[in-house]
PDB file of N, CA and C in Angstrom:
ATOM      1  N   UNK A   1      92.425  84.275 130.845  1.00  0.00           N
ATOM      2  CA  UNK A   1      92.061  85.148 129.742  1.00  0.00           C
ATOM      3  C   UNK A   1      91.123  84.390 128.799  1.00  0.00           C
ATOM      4  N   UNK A   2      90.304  85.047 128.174  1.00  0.00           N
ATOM      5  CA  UNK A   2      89.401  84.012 127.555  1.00  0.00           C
ATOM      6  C   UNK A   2      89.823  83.975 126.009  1.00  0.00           C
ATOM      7  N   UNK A   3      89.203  83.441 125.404  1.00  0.00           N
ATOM      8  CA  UNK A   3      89.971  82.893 124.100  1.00  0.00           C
ATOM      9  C   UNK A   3      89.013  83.913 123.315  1.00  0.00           C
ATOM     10  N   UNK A   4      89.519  84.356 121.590  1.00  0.00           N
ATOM     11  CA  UNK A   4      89.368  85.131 121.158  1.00  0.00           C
ATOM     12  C   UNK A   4      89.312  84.367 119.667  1.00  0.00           C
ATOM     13  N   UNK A   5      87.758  84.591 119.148  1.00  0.00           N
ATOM     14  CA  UNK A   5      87.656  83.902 118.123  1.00  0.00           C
ATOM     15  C   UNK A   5      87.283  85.044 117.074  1.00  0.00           C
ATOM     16  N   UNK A   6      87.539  84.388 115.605  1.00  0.00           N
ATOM     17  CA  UNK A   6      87.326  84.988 114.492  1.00  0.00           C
ATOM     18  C   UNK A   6      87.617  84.760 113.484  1.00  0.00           C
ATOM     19  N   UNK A   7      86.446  85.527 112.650  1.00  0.00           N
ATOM     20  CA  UNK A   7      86.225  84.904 111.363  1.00  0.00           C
ATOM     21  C   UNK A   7      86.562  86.504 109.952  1.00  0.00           C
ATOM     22  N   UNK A   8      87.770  85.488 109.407  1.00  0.00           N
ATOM     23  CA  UNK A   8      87.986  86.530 108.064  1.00  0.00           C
ATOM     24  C   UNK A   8      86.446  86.203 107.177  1.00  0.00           C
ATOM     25  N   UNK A   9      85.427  87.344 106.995  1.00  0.00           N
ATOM     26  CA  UNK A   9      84.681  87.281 106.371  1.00  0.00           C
ATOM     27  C   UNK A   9      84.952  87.865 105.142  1.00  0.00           C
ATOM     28  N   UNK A  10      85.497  88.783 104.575  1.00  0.00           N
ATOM     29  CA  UNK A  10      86.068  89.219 103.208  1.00  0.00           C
ATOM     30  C   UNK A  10      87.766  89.922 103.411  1.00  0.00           C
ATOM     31  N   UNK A  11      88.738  89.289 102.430  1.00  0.00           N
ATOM     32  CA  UNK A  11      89.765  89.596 102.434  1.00  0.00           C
ATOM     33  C   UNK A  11      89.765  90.972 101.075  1.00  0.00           C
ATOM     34  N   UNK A  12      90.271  92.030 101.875  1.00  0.00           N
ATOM     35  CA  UNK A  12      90.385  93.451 101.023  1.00  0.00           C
ATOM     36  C   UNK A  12      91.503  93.310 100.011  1.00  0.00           C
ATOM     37  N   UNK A  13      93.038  92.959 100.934  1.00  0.00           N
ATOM     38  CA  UNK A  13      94.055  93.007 100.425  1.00  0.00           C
ATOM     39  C   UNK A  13      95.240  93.075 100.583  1.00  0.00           C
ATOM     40  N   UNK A  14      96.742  93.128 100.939  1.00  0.00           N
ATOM     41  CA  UNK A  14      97.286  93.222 101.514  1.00  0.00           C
ATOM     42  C   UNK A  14      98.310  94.673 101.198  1.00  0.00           C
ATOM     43  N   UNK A  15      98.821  95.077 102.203  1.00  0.00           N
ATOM     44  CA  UNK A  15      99.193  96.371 102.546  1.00  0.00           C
ATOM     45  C   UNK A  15     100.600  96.824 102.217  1.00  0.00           C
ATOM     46  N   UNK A  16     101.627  95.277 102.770  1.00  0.00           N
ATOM     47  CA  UNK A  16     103.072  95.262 102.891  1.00  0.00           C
ATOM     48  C   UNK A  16     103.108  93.406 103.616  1.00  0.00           C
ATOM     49  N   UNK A  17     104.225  93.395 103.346  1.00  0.00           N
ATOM     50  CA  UNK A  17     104.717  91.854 103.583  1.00  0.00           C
ATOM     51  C   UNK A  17     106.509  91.655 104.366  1.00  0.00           C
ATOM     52  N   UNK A  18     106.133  90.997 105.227  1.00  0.00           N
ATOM     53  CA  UNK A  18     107.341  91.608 106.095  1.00  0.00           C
ATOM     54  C   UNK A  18     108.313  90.362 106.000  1.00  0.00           C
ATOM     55  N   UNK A  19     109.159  90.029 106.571  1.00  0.00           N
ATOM     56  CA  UNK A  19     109.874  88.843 106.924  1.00  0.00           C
ATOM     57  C   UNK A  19     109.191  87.831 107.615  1.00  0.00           C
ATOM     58  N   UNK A  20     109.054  86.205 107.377  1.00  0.00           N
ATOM     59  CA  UNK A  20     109.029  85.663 107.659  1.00  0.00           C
ATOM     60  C   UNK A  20     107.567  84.782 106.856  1.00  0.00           C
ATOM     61  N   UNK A  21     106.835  85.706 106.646  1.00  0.00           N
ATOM     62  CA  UNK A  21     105.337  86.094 105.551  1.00  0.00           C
ATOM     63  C   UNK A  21     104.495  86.551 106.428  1.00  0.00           C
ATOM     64  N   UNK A  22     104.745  87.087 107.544  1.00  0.00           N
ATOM     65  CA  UNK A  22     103.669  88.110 108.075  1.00  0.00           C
ATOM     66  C   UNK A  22     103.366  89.363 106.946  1.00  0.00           C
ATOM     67  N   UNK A  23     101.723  89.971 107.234  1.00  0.00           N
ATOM     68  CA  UNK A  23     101.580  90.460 105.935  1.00  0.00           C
ATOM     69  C   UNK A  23     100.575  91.462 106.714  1.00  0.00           C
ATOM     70  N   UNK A  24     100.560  92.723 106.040  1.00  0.00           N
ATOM     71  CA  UNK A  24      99.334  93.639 106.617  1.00  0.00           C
ATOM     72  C   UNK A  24      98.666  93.495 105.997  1.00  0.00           C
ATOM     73  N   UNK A  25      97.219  93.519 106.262  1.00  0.00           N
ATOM     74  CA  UNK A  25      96.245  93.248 105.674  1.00  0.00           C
ATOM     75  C   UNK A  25      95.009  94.256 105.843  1.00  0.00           C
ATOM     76  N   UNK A  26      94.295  94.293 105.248  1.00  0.00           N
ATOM     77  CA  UNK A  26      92.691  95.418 105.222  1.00  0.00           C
ATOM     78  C   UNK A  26      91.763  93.648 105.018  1.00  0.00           C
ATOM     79  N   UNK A  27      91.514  93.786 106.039  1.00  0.00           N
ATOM     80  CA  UNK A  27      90.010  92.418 106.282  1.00  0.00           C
ATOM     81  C   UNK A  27      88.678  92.967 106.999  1.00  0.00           C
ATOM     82  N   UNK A  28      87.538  92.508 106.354  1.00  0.00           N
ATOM     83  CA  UNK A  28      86.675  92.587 107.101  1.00  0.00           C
ATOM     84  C   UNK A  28      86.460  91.535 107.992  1.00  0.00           C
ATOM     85  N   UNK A  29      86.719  91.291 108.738  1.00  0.00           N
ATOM     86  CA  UNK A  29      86.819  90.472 110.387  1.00  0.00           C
ATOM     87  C   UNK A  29      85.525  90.888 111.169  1.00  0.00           C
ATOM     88  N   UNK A  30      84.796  89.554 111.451  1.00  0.00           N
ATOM     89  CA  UNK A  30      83.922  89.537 112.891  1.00  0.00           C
ATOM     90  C   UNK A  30      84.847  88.763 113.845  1.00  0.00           C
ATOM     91  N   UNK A  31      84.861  89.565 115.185  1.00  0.00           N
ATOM     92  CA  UNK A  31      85.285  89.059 116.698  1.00  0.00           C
ATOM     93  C   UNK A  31      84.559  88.835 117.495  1.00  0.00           C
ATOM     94  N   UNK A  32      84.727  87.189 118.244  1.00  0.00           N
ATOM     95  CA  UNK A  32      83.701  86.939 118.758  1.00  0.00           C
ATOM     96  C   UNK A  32      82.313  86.747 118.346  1.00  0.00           C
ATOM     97  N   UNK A  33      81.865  86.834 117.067  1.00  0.00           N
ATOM     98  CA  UNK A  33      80.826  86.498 116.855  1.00  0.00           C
ATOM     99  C   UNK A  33      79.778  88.057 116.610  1.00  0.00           C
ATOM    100  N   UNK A  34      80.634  88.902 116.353  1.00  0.00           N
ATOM    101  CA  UNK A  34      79.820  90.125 116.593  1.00  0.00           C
ATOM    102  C   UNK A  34      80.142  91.122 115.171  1.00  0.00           C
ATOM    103  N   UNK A  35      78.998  91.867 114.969  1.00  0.00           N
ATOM    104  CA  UNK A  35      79.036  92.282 113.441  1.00  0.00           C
ATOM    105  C   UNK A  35      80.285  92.836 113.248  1.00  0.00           C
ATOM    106  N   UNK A  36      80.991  91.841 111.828  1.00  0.00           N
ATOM    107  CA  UNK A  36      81.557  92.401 111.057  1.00  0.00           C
ATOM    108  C   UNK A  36      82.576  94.340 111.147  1.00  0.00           C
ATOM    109  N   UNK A  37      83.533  94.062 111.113  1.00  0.00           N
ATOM    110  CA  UNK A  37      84.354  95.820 111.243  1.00  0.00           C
ATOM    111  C   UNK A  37      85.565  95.433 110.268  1.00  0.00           C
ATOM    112  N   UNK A  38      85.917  96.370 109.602  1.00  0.00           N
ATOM    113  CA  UNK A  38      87.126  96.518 108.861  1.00  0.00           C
ATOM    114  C   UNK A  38      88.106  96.414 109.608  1.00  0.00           C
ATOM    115  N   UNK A  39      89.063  95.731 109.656  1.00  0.00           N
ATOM    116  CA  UNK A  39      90.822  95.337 110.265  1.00  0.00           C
ATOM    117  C   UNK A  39      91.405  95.275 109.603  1.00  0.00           C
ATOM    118  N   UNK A  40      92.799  96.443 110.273  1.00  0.00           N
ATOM    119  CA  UNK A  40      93.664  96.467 109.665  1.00  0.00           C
ATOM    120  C   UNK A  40      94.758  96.069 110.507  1.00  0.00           C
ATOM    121  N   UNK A  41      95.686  94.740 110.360  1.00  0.00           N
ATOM    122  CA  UNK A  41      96.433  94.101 111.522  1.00  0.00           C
ATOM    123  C   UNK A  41      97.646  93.475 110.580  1.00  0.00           C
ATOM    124  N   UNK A  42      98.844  92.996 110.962  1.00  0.00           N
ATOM    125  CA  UNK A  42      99.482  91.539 110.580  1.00  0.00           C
ATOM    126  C   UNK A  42      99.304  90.833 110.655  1.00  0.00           C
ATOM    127  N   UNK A  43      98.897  89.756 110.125  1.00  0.00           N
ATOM    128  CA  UNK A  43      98.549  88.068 110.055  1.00  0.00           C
ATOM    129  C   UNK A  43     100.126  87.240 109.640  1.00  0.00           C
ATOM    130  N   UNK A  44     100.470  86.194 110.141  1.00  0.00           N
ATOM    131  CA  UNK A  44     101.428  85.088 110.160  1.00  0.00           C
ATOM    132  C   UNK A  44     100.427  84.200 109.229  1.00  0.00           C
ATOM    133  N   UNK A  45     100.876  83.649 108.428  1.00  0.00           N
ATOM    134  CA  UNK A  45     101.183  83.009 107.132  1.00  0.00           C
ATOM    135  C   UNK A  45      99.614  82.204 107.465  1.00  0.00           C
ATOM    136  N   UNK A  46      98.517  81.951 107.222  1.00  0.00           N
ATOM    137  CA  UNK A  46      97.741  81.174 107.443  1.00  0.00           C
ATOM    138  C   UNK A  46      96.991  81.447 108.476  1.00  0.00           C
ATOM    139  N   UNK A  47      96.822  82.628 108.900  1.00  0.00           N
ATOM    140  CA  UNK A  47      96.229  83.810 110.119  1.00  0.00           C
ATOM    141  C   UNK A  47      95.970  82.984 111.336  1.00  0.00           C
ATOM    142  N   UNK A  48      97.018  81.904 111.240  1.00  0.00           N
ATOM    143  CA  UNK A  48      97.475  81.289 113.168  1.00  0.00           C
ATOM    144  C   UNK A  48      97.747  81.645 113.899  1.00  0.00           C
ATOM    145  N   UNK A  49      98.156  83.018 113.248  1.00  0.00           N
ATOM    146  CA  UNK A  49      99.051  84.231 115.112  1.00  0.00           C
ATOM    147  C   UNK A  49      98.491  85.866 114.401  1.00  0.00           C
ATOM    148  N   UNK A  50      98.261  86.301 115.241  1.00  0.00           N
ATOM    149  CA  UNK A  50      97.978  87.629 114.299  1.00  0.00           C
ATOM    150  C   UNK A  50      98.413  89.104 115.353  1.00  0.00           C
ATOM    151  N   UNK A  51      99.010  90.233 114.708  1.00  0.00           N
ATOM    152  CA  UNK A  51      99.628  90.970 115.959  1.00  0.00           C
ATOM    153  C   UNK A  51      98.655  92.291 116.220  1.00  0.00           C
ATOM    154  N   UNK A  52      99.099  92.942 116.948  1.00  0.00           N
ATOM    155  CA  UNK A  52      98.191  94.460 117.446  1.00  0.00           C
ATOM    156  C   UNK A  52      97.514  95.140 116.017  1.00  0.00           C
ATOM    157  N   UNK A  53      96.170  95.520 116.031  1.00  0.00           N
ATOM    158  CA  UNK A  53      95.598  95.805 114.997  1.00  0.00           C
ATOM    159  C   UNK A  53      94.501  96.819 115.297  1.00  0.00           C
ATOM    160  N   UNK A  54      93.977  97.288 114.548  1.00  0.00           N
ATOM    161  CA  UNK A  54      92.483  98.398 114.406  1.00  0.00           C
ATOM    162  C   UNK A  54      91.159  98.157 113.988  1.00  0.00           C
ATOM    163  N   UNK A  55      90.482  98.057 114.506  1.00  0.00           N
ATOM    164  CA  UNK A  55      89.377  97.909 113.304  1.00  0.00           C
ATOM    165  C   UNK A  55      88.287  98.883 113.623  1.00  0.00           C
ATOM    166  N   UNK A  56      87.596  99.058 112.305  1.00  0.00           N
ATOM    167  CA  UNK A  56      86.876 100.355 112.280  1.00  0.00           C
ATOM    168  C   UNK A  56      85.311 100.297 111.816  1.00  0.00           C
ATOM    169  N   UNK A  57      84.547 100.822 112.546  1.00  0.00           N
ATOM    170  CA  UNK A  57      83.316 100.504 111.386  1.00  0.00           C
ATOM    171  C   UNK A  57      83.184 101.047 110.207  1.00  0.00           C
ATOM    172  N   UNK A  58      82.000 101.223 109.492  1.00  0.00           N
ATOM    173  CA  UNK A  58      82.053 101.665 108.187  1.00  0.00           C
ATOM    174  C   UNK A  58      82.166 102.903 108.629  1.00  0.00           C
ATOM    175  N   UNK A  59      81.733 103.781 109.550  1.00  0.00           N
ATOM    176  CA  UNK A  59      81.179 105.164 109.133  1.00  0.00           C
ATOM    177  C   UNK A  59      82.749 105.472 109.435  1.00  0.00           C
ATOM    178  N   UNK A  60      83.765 104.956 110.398  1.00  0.00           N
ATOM    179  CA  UNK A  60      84.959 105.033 110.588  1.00  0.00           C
ATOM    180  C   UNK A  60      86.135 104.925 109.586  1.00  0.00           C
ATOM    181  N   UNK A  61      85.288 104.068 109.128  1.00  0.00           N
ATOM    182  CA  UNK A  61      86.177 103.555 107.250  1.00  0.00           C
ATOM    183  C   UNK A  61      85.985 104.549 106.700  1.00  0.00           C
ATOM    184  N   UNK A  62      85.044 105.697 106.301  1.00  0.00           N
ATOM    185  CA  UNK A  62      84.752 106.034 105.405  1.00  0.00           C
ATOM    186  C   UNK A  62      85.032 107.867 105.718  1.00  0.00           C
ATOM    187  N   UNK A  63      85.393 107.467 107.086  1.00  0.00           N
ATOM    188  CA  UNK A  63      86.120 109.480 107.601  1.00  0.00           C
ATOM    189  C   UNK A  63      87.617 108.776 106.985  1.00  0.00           C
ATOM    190  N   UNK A  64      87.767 108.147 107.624  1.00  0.00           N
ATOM    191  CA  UNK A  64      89.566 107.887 107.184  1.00  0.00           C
ATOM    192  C   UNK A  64      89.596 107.814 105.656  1.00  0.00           C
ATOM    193  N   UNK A  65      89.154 107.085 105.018  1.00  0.00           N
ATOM    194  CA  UNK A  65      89.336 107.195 103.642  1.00  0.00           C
ATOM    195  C   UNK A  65      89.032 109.233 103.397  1.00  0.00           C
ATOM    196  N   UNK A  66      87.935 109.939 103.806  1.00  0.00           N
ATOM    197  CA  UNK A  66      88.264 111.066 103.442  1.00  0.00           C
ATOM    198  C   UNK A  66      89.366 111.880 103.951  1.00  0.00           C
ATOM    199  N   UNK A  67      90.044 111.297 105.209  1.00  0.00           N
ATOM    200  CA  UNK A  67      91.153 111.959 105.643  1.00  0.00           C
ATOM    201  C   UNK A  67      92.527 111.567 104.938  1.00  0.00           C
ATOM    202  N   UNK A  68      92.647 110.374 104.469  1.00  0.00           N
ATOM    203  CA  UNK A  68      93.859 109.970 103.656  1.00  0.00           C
ATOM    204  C   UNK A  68      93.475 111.136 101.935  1.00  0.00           C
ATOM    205  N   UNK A  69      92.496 110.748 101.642  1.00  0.00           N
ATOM    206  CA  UNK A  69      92.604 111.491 100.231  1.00  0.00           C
ATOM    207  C   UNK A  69      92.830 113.083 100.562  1.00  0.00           C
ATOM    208  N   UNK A  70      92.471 113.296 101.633  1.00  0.00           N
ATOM    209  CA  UNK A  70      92.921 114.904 101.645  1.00  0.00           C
ATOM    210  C   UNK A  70      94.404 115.124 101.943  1.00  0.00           C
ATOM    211  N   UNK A  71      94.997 114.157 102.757  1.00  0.00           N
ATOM    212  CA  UNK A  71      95.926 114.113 103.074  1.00  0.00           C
ATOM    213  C   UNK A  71      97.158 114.083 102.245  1.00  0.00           C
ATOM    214  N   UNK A  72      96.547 112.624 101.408  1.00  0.00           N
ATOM    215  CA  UNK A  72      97.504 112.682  99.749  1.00  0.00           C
ATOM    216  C   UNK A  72      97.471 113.675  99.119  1.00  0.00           C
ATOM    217  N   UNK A  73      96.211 114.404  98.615  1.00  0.00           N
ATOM    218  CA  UNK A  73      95.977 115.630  97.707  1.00  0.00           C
ATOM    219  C   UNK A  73      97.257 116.431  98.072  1.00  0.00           C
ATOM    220  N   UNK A  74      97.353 116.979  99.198  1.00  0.00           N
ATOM    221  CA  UNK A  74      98.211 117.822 100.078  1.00  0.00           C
ATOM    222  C   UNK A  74      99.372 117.284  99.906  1.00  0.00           C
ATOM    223  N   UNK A  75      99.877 116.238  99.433  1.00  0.00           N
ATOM    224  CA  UNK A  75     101.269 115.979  99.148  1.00  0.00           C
ATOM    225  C   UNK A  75     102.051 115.392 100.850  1.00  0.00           C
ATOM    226  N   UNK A  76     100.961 114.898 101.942  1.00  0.00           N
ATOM    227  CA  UNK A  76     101.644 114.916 102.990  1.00  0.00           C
ATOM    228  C   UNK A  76     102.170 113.453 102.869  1.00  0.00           C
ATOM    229  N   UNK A  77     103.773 113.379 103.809  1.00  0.00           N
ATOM    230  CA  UNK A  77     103.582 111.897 103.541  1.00  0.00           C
ATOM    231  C   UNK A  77     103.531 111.307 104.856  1.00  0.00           C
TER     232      UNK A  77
END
């Protein structure tokens, strides 16, 4: 399997914080060396292990952000 590199280029913020200090996070992350996408994943304390995650481009960022605010408006939870 080949190895999987990456770079936290801007930290957004964190989401929730679980046991142990794994933490969800909103990062803009390049993988592999390739432009920049918004991730949203768990990171282990010092982002040495990191678990199943999403990442989205902007135009992807920016439907979801209109689908959450409609979503909230609506009272859904």
């Amino acid at each position: 399997m080949a190895d999987i590199t990456f770079d936290v280029v801007k930290h957004f913020g964190v989401l929730s914080e679980e046991r142990g200090g794994w933490k969800k996070e909103i990062n803009l992350v390049s993988w592999n060396g390739r432009t920049p996408k918004f991730d949203i994943r768990d990171w282990a304390p010092g982002h040495e292990k990191m678990g199943k995650g999403i990442t989205l481009s902007r135009e992807e960022a920016q439907a979801l952000q209109e689908i959450l605010a409609k979503a909230l408006a609506e009272g859904e939870n």
